[in-house]
Protein backbone atom coordinates (compact mmCIF):
# COMPACT_ATOMS: atom_id res chain seq x y z
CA UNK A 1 0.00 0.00 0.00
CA UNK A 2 1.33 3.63 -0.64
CA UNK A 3 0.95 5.70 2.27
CA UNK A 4 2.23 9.72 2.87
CA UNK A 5 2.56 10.81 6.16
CA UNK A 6 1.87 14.60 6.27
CA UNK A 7 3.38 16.16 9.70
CA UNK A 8 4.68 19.15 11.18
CA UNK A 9 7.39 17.75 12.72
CA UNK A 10 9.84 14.21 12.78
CA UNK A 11 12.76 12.77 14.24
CA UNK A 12 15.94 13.10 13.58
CA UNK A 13 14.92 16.11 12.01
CA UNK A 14 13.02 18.69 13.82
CA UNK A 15 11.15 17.67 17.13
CA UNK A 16 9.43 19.34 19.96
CA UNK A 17 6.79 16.81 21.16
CA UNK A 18 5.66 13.25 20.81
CA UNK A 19 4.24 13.70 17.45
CA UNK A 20 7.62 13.87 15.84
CA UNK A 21 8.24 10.45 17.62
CA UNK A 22 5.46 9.11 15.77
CA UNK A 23 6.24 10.42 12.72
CA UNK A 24 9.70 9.73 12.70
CA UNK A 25 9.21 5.93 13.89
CA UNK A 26 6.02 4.60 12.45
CA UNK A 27 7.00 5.44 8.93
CA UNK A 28 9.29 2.78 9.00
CA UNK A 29 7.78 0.20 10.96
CA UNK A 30 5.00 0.45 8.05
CA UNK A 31 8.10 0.15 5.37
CA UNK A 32 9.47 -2.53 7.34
CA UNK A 33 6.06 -4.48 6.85
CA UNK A 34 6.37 -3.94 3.17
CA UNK A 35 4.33 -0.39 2.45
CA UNK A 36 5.34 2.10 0.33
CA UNK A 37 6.04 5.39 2.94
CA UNK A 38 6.62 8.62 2.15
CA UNK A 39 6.11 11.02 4.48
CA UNK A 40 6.06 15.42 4.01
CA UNK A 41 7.34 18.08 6.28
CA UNK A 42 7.91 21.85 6.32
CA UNK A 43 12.05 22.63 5.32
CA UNK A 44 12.62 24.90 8.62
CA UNK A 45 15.83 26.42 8.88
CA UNK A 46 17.14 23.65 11.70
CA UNK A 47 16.40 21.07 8.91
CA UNK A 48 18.04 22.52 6.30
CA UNK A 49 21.11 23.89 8.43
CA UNK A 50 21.42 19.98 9.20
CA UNK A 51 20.06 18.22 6.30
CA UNK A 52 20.14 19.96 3.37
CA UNK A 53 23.15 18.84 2.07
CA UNK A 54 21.75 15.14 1.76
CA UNK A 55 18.95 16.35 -0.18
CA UNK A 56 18.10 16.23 -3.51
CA UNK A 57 15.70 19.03 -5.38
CA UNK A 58 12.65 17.71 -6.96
CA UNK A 59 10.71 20.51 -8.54
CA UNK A 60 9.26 24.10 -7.30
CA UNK A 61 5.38 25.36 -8.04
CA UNK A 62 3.30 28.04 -7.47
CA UNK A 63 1.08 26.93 -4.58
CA UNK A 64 -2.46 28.94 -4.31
CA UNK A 65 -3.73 30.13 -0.85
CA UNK A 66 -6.53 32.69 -0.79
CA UNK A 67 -5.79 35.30 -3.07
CA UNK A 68 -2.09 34.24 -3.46
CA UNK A 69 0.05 32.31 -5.90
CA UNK A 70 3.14 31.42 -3.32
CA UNK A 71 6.24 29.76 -4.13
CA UNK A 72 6.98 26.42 -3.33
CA UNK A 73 9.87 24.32 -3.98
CA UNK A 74 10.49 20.68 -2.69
CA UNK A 75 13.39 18.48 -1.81
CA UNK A 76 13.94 14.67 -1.58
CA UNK A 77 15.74 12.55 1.03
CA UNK A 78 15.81 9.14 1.56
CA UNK A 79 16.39 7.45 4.28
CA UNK A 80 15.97 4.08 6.46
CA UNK A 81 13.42 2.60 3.78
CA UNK A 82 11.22 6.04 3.29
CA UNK A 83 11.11 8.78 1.06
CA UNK A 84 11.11 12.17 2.82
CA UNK A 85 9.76 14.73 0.91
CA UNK A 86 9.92 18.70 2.55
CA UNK A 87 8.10 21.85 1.40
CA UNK A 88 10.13 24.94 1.23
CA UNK A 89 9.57 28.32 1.48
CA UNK A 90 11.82 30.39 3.47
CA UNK A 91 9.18 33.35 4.05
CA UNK A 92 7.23 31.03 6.38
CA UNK A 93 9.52 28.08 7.24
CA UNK A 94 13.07 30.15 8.23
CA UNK A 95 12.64 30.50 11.77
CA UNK A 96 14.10 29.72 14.90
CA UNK A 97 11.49 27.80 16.20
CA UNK A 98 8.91 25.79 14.35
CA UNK A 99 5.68 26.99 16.18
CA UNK A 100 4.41 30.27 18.09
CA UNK A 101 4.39 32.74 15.00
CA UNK A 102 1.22 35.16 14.36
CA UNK A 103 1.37 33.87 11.27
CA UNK A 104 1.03 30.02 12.06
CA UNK A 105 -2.40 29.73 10.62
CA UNK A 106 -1.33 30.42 7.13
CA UNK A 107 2.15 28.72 7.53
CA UNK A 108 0.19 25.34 7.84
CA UNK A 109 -2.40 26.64 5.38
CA UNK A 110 0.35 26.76 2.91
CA UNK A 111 2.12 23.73 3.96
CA UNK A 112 -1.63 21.86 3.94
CA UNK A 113 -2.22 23.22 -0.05
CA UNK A 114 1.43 22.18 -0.65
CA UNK A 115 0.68 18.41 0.48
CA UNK A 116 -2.11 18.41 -2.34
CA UNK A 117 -0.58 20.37 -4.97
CA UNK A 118 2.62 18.61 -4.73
CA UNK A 119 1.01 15.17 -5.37
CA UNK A 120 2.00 15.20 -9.02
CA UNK A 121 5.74 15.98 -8.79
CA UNK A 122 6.25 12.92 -6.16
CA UNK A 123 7.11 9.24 -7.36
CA UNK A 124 3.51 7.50 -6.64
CA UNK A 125 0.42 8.75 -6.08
CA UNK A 126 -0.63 7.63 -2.00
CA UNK A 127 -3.86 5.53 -1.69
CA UNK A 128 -3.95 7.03 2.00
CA UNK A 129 -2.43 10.26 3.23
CA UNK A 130 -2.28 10.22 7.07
CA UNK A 131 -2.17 13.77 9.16
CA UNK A 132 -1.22 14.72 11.98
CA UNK A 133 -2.81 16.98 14.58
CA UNK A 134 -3.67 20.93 13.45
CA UNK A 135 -1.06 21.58 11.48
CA UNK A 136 -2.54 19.48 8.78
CA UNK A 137 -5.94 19.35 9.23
CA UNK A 138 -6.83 21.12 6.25
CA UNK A 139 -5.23 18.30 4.19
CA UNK A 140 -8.74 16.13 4.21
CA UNK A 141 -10.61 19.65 3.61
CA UNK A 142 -8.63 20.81 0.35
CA UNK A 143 -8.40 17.20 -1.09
CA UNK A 144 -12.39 16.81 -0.89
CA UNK A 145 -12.41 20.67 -2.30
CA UNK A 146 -9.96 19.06 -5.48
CA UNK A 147 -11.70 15.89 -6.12
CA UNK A 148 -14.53 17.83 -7.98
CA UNK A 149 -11.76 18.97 -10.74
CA UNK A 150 -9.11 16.88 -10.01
CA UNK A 151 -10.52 12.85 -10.96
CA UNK A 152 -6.82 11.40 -10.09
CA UNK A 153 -7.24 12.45 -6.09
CA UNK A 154 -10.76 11.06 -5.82
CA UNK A 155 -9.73 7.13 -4.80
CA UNK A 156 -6.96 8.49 -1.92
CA UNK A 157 -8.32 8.18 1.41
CA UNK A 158 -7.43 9.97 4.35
CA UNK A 159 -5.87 9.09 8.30
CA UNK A 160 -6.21 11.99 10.76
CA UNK A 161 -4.28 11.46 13.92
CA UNK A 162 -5.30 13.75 17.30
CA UNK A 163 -2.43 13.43 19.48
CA UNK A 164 -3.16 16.18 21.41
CA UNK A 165 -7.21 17.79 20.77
CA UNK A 166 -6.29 21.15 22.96
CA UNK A 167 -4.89 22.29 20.36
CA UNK A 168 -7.29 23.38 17.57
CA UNK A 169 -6.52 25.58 15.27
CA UNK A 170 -9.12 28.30 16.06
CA UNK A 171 -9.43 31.45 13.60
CA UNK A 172 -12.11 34.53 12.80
CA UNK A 173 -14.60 33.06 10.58
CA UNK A 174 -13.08 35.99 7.78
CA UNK A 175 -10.03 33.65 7.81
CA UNK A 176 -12.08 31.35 5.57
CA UNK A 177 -11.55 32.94 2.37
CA UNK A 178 -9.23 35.29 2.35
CA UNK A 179 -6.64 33.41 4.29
CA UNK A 180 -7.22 29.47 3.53
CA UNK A 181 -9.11 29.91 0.09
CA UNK A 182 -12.31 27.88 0.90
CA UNK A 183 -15.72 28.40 -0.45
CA UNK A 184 -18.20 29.94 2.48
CA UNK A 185 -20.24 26.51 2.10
CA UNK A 186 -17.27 25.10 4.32
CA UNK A 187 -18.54 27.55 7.14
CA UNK A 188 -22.08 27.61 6.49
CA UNK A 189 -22.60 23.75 6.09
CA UNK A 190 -21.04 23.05 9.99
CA UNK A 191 -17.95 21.56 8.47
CA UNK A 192 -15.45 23.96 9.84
CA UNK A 193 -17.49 25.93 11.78
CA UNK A 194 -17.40 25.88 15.64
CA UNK A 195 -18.84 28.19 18.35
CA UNK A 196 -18.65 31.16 15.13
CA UNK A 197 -15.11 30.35 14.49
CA UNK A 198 -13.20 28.85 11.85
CA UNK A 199 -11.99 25.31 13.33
CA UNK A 200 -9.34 23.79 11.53
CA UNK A 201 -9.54 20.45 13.93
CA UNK A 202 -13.41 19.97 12.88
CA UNK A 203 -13.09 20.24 9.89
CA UNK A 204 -10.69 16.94 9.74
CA UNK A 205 -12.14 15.19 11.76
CA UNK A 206 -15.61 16.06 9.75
CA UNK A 207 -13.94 15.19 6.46
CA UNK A 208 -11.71 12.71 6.94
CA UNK A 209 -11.86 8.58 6.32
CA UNK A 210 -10.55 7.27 9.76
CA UNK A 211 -9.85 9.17 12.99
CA UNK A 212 -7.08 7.86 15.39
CA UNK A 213 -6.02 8.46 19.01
CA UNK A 214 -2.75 7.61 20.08
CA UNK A 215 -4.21 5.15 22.85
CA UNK A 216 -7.52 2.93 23.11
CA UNK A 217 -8.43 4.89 26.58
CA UNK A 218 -7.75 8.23 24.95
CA UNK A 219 -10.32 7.37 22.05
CA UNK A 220 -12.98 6.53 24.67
CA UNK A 221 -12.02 9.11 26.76
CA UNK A 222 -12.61 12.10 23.79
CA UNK A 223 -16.03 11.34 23.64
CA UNK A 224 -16.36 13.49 27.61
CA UNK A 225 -16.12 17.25 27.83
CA UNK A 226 -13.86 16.60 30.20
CA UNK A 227 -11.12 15.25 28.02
CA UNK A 228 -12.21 16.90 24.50
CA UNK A 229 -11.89 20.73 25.02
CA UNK A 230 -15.78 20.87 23.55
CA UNK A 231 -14.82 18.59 20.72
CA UNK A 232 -16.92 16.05 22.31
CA UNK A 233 -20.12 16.48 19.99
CA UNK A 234 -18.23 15.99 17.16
CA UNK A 235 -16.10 12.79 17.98
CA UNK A 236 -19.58 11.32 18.76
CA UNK A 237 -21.15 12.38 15.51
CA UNK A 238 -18.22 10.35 13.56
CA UNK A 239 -17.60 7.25 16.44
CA UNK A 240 -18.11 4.88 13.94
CA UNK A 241 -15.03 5.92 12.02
CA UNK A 242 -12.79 6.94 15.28
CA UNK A 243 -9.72 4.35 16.25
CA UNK A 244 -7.35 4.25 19.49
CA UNK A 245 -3.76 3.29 18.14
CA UNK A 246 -1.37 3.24 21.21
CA UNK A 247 2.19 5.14 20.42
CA UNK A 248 5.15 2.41 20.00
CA UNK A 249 8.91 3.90 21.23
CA UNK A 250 12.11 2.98 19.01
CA UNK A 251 12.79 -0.06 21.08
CA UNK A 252 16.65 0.19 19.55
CA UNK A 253 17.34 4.04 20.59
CA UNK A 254 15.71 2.91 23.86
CA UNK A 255 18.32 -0.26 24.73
CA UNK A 256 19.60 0.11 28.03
CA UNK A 257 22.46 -3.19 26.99
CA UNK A 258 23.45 -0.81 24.06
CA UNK A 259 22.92 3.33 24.95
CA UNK A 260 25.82 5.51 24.98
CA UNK A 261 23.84 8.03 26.22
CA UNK A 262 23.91 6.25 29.94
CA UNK A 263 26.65 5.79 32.46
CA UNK A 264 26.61 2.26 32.15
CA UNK A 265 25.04 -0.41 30.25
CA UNK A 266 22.50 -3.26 31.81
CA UNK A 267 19.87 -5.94 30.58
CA UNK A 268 17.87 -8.17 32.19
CA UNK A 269 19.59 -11.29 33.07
CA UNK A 270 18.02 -14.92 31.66
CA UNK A 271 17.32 -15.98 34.71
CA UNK A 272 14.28 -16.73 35.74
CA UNK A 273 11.74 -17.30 38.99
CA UNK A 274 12.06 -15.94 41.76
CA UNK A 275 15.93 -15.11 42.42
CA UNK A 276 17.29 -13.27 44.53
CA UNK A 277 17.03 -9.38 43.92
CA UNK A 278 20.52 -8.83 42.58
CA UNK A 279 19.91 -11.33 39.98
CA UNK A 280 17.29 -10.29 38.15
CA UNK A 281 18.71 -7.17 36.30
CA UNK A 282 22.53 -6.71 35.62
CA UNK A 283 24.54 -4.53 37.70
CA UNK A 284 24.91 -1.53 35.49
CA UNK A 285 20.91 -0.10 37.27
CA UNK A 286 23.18 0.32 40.51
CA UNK A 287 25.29 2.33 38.64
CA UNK A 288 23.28 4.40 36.89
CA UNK A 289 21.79 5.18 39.67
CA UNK A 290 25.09 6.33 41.68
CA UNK A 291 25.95 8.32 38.74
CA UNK A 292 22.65 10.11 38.47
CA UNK A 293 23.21 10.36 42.52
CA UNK A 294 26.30 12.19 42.18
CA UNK A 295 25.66 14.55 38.91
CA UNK A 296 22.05 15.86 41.02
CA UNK A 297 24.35 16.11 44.17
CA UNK A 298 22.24 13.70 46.11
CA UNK A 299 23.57 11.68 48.67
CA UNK A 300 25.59 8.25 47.69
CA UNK A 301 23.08 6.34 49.16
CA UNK A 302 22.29 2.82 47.09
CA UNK A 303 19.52 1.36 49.19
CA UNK A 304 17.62 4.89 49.25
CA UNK A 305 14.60 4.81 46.20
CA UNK A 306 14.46 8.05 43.78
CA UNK A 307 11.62 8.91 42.63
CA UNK A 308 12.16 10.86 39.81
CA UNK A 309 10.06 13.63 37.29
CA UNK A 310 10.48 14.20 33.85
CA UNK A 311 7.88 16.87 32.80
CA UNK A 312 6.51 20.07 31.90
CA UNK A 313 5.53 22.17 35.20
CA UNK A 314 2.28 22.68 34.30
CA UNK A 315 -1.07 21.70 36.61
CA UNK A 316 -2.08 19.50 33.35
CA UNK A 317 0.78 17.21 34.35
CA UNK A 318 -0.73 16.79 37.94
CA UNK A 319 1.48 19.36 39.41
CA UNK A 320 -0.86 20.10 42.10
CA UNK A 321 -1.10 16.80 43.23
CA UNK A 322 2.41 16.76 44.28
CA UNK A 323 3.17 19.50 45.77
CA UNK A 324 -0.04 19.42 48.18
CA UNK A 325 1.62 15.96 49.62
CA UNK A 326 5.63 16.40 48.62
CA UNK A 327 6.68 16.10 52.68
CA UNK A 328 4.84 13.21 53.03
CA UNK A 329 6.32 11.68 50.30
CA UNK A 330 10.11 12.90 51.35
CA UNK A 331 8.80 11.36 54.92
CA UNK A 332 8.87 7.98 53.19
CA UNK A 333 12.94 7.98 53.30
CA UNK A 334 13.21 8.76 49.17
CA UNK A 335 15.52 11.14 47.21
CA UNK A 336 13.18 13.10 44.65
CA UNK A 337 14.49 14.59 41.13
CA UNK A 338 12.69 16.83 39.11
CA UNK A 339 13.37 18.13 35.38
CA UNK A 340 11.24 20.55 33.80
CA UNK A 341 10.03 23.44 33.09
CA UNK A 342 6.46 25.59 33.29
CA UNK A 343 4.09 27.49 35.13
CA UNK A 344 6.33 29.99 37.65
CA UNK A 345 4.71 28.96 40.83
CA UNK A 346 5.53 25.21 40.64
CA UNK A 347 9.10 25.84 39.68
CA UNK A 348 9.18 28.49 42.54
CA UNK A 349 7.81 25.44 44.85
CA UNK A 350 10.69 22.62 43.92
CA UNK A 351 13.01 25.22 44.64
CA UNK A 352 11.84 26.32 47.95
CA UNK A 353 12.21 22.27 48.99
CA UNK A 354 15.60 22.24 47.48
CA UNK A 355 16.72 23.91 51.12
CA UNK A 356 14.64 21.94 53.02
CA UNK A 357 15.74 18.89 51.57
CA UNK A 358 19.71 19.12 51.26
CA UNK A 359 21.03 16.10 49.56
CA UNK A 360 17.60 14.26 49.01
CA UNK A 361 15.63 17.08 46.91
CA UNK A 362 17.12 17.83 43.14
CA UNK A 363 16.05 20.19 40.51
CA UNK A 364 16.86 21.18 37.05
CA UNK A 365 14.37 24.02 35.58
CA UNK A 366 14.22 23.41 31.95
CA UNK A 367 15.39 20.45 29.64
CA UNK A 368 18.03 18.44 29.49
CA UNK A 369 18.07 15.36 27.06
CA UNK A 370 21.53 13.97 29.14
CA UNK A 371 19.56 14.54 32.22
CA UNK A 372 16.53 12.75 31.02
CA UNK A 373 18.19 9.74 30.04
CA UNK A 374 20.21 9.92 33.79
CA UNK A 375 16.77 9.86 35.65
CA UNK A 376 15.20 6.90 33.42
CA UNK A 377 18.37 5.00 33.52
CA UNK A 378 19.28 5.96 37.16
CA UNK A 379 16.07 6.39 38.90
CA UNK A 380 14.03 3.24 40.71
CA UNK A 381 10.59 5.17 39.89
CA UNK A 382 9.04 7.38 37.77
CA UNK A 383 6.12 9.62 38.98
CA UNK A 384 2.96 10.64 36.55
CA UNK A 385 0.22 11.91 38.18
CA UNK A 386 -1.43 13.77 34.89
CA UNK A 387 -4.66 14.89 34.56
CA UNK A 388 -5.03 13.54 30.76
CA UNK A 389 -1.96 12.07 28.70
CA UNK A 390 -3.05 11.38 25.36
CA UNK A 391 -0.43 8.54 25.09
CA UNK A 392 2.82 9.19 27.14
CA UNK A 393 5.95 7.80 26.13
CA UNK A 394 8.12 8.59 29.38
CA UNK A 395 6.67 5.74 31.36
CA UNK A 396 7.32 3.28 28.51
CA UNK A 397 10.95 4.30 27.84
CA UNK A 398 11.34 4.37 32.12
CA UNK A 399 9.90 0.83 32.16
CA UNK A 400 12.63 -0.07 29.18
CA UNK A 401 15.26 1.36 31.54
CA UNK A 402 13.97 -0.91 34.70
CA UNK A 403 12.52 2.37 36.34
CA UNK A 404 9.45 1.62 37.77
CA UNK A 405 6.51 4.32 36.93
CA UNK A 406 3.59 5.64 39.12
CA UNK A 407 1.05 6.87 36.76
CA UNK A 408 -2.61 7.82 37.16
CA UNK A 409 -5.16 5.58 34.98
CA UNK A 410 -5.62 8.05 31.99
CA UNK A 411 -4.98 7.44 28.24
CA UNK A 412 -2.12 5.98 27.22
CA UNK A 413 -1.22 5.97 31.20
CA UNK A 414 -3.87 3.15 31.70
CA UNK A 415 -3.47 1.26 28.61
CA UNK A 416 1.02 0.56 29.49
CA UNK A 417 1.11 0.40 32.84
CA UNK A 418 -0.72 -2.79 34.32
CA UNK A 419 -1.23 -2.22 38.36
CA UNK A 420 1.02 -4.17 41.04
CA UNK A 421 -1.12 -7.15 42.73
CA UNK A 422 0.61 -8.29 45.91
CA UNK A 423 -1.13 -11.82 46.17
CA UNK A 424 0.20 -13.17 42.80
CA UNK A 425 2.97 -10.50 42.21
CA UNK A 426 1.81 -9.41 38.71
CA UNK A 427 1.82 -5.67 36.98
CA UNK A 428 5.06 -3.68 36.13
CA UNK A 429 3.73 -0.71 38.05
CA UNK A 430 1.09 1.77 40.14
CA UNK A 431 -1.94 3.01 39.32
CA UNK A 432 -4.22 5.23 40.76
CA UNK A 433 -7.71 6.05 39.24
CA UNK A 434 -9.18 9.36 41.06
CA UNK A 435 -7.59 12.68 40.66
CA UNK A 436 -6.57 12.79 44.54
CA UNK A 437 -3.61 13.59 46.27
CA UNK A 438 -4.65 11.07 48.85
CA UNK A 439 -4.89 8.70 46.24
CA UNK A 440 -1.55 9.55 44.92
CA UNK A 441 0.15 9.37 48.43
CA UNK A 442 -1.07 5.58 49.18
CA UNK A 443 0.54 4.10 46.03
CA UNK A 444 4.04 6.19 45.97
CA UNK A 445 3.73 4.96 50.25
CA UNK A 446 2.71 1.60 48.76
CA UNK A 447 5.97 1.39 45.91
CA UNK A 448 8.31 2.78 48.18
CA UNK A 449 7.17 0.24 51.07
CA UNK A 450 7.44 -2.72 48.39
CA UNK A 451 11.43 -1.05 47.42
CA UNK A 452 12.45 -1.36 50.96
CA UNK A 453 10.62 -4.86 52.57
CA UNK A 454 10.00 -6.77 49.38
CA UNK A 455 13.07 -6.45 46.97
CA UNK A 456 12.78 -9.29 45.11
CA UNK A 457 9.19 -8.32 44.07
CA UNK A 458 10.31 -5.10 43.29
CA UNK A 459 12.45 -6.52 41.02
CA UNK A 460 10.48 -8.56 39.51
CA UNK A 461 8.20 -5.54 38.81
CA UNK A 462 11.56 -3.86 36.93
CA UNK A 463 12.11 -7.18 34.77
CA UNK A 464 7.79 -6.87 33.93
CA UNK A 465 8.60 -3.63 31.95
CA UNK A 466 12.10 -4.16 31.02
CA UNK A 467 10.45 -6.83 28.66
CA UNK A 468 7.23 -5.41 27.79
CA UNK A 469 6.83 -4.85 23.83
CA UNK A 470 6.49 -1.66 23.36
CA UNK A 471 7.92 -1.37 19.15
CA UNK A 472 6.11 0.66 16.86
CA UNK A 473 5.82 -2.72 14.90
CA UNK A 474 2.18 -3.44 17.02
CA UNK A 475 1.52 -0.14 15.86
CA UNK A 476 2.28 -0.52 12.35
CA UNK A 477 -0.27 -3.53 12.48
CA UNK A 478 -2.72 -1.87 13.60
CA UNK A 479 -2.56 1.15 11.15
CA UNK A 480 -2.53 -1.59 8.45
CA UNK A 481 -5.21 -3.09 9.27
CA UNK A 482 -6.89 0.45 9.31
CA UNK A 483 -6.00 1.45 5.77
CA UNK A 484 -7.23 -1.78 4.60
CA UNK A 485 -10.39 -1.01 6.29
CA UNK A 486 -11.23 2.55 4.37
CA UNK A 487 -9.30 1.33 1.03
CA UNK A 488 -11.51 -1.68 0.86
C-alpha cells in the first residue's frame, strides 16, 4: 500500500513533542512491513542547516492560498526505507522555532495546499495520506475541495491522527476565504465551523476517512467534555469511524544493553523465577543510579529509592497533586528529582524544597536530554500523576530502563502500565484512578514500602517492563489493518 505521512514535525529532524516520535518511527515500521512510505514536512531552517546537504531538489510550483500564488519548492531525502519529501519556502519556514508565530495559521495553510498540490511531482500517487494533529488538518478539507476537478485524487483516502485535541486551530470566521481559500459553504454547512469560528480540527475530523487516538483509553475518553476541550459532539457524531492506536517507542534508541547516552550499560539477566534481587537485572541499574546520585548532588546512598520527574511544570501534568503531599512523600525515606520546566509557581515550589531537603531534593528548571536519560536510567521510579496524557511515552521508555513508573489511569497511562497485585505479584507498576492527592500518596507509600521490605518483588516488577513490547511494529499492524479497512 502507498501511504504519505503529512506532519509538522519528525525525528531526527526537527522535534518538539511526541508527534515527531510518531512520525519519525512509524513510517518505518510500516516500510518494514512492506508499504510504500513517504512522508512530508515543512524545510525549517534547523532542517536545512542539518540536512540539506543530503537532499536532492525535486521541482518548485506556485502553490495557491486565498488570493495568493506562493512559491513552493520541494526536496527529496531518503532514508531508512522512506522517502522524505519537505516543502520549502523560506518566508514562512526560516525560523528559529517551528511553532508560536502570528502567522502560524497560514504557515500550515500553505504547507496543507502544498501536500495536495505537490502530489503530481512525487514518485507515486498515496492511496492514504495520514495527518497529523492541526497543522494538517486542512489536508482532508482541500483534497475533498480538489476531487470535484481533479478525478486522479478522488480514490486516496485519508488518516487523521489527534495526538493532542487542545490544540485546535481556532481562527475569525473571515479567515475562511481570504486566508485558507475555501468556499463559504465550508462555514455555512457546519464543516469547519465551531462556536462562530473557523476550526481547523473539525473540519478533519468532519472530512476525513478514519480518525485515530494515540491510545484505546484516549479514544474513549474524547467522547467526555472533560477530556475533549468541547470537541466532544463531534467525535460522537463520527464514532463509527474513530480508532485508538497506542504510540510504539524505538525499542533500539531505547536499549539500556546498548545506549551511549547512559553511564553504564544493563539488561535483564536470563534468569528466571524468583531469584534473589541482585539477579534479576545486571549490575549496570546500581550504577546508573550512583551516577545520576552524584551529577544531582544527592547523597551516595544505594539502598535509598528516587523517585524521579520528567515533565513540563504545568497543573495538566498533575502538578498540584504533588506539591499538596511532597513532605509526606520525602517522609517515606526517598531522594526526589525533578526536570522541567512551566508554570512559575511550581518551579518556585521545587526550589523552595531544594533547602529543606539538602542532599535528598534535586532540581533542574528546563530540559536536558543527558539529564533525562540519567533519571530513566538511574532512577528506581518514575512519577505521573497527569490529569489527561493522550499517550505518554516517558513511562514506557522508564519501564525499558527498569525504572518503575507511578502513573494515574488516563490514556495511554492506563493502557502501558498494568497495576502491582501483591497476592500473585503481577503488573510492572502503580496506578491510581481518582484525581486525589490522597490517592496519589497511598501508592508512591505503597511502591516505596514494596522497594524497601519486598526487593525481590520489586524486582520482579523492573524485569515486567524491562520486557514489555512496546515497538512501533504493534503499531504498524494496527494502522494496516486500518488502511485496509477505508481502502476496501
Amino acid at each position: 500500500m502507498k501511504i504519505l505521512f503529512a506532519a509538522s514535525e519528525a525525528v531526527p529532524f526537527c522535534k518538539t513533542g511526541g508527534l515527531a516520535d510518531v512520525a519519525g518511527s512509524l513510517p518505518q515500521a510500516l516500510a518494514k512491513a512492506g508499504n510504500e512510505v513517504a512522508v512530508i514536512l515543512p524545510l525549517y531552517q534547523r532542517v536545512s542547516d542539518n540536512w540539506k546537504d543530503q537532499m536532492s531538489f525535486v521541482c518548485n510550483i506556485e502553490v495557491p492560498l486565498g488570493w495568493r500564488r506562493v512559491y513552493c519548492g520541494m526536496f527529496r531525502l531518503d532514508k531508512d526505507g522512506v522517502i522524505w519529501y519537505f516543502v520549502d519556502n523560506e518566508y514562512y519556514f526560516k525560523r528559529d522555532s517551528l511553532y508560536g508565530h502570528y502567522d502560524d495559521g497560514e504557515r500550515f495553510g500553505f504547507f496543507s495546499r502544498a501536500v495536495i498540490a505537490l502530489l503530481p511531482a512525487m514518485q507515486f500517487m498515496p492511496e492514504v495520506i495520514h495527518c497529523n494533529d492541526w497543522q494538517t488538518a486542512l489536508v482532508p478539507i482541500y483534497l475533498k475541495d480538489e476531487c470535484v476537478r481533479w478525478s486522479e485524487v478522488r480514490g486516496i483516502k485519508t488518516v487523521f491522527t489527534v495526538h493532542n485535541i487542545e490544540y485546535q486551530g481556532r481562527y475569525g470566521k473571515e479567515t475562511l476565504e481570504d486566508l485558507f481559500g475555501l468556499a463559504p459553504g465550508w462555514f455555512t454547512d457546519g464543516t469547519i465551523a465551531m462556536d462562530g469560528d473557523v476550526n481547523l480540527l473539525k473540519g478533519a475530523l468532519m472530512t476525513c476517512d478514519a480518525i485515530t487516538a494515540v491510545s484505546p483509553t484516549y479514544a474513549q475518553e474524547l467522547r467526555y467534555d472533560y477530556y475533549a476541550h468541547g470537541m466532544e459532539s463531534v467525535i460522537r457524531l463520527n464514532a463509527g469511524k474513530v480508532y485508538g492506536v497506542l504510540n510504539g517507542i524505538d525499542m533500539e534508541r531505547y536499549n539500556p544493553a546498548s545506549d551511549p547516552r547512559i553511564a553504564a550499560n544493563y539488561s535483564v539477566l536470563s534468569k528466571t523465577g524468583r531469584a534473589a534481587a541482585k539477579d534479576t537485572v545486571t549490575p549496570g541499574k546500581a550504577q546508573n543510579k550512583a551516577h545520576l546520585q552524584e551529577e544531582m548532588h544527592l547523597n551516595l546512598a544505594p539502598d535509598v529509592p528516587v523517585i524521579g520527574i520528567i515533565s513540563r511544570l504545568v497543573s495538566h501534568k498533575g502538578l498540584d497533586l504533588v506539591c499538596k503531599v511532597f513532605d509526606q512523600i520525602m517522609s517515606l525515606n526517598c531522594q526526589f528529582v525533578v526536570l522541567g520546566s512551566g508554570d512559575w509557581n511550581y518551579e518556585q515550589f521545587f526550589e523552595a524544597k531544594l533547602g529543606q531537603y539538602p542532599g535528598r531534593m534535586a532540581l533542574y528548571r528546563g530540559y536536558n536530554e543527558a539529564l533525562a536519560m540519567d533519571i530513566y536510567s538511574g532512577a528506581d521510579l518514575l512519577l505521573m500523576p497527569s490529569k489527561s496524557e493522550p499517550c505518554g511515552l516517558a513511562q514506557m521508555i522508564a519501564m525499558r530502563y527498569g525504572t518503575v513508573p507511578i502513573v494515574r489511569e488516563t490514556g495511554g497511562l492506563k493502557d502501558t502500565v498494568h497495576p502491582y497485585e501483591a497476592w500473585c505479584g503481577a503488573g510492572n507498576g502503580f496506578t491510581f484512578a481518582d484525581y486525589n492527592s490522597g490517592d496519589m500518596f497511598y501508592v508512591i507509600r505503597q511502591a516505596v514500602d514494596l522497594y524497601f521490605n519486598k526487593p525481590n518483588d520489586f524486582q520482579q516488577l523492573r524485569k515486567a517492563g524491562m520486557t514489555e513490547d512496546f515497538s512501533w511494529d504493534r503499531s504498524a499492524g494496527a494502522y494496516n489493518e486500518i488502511y485496509r479497512t477505508i481502502c476496501s
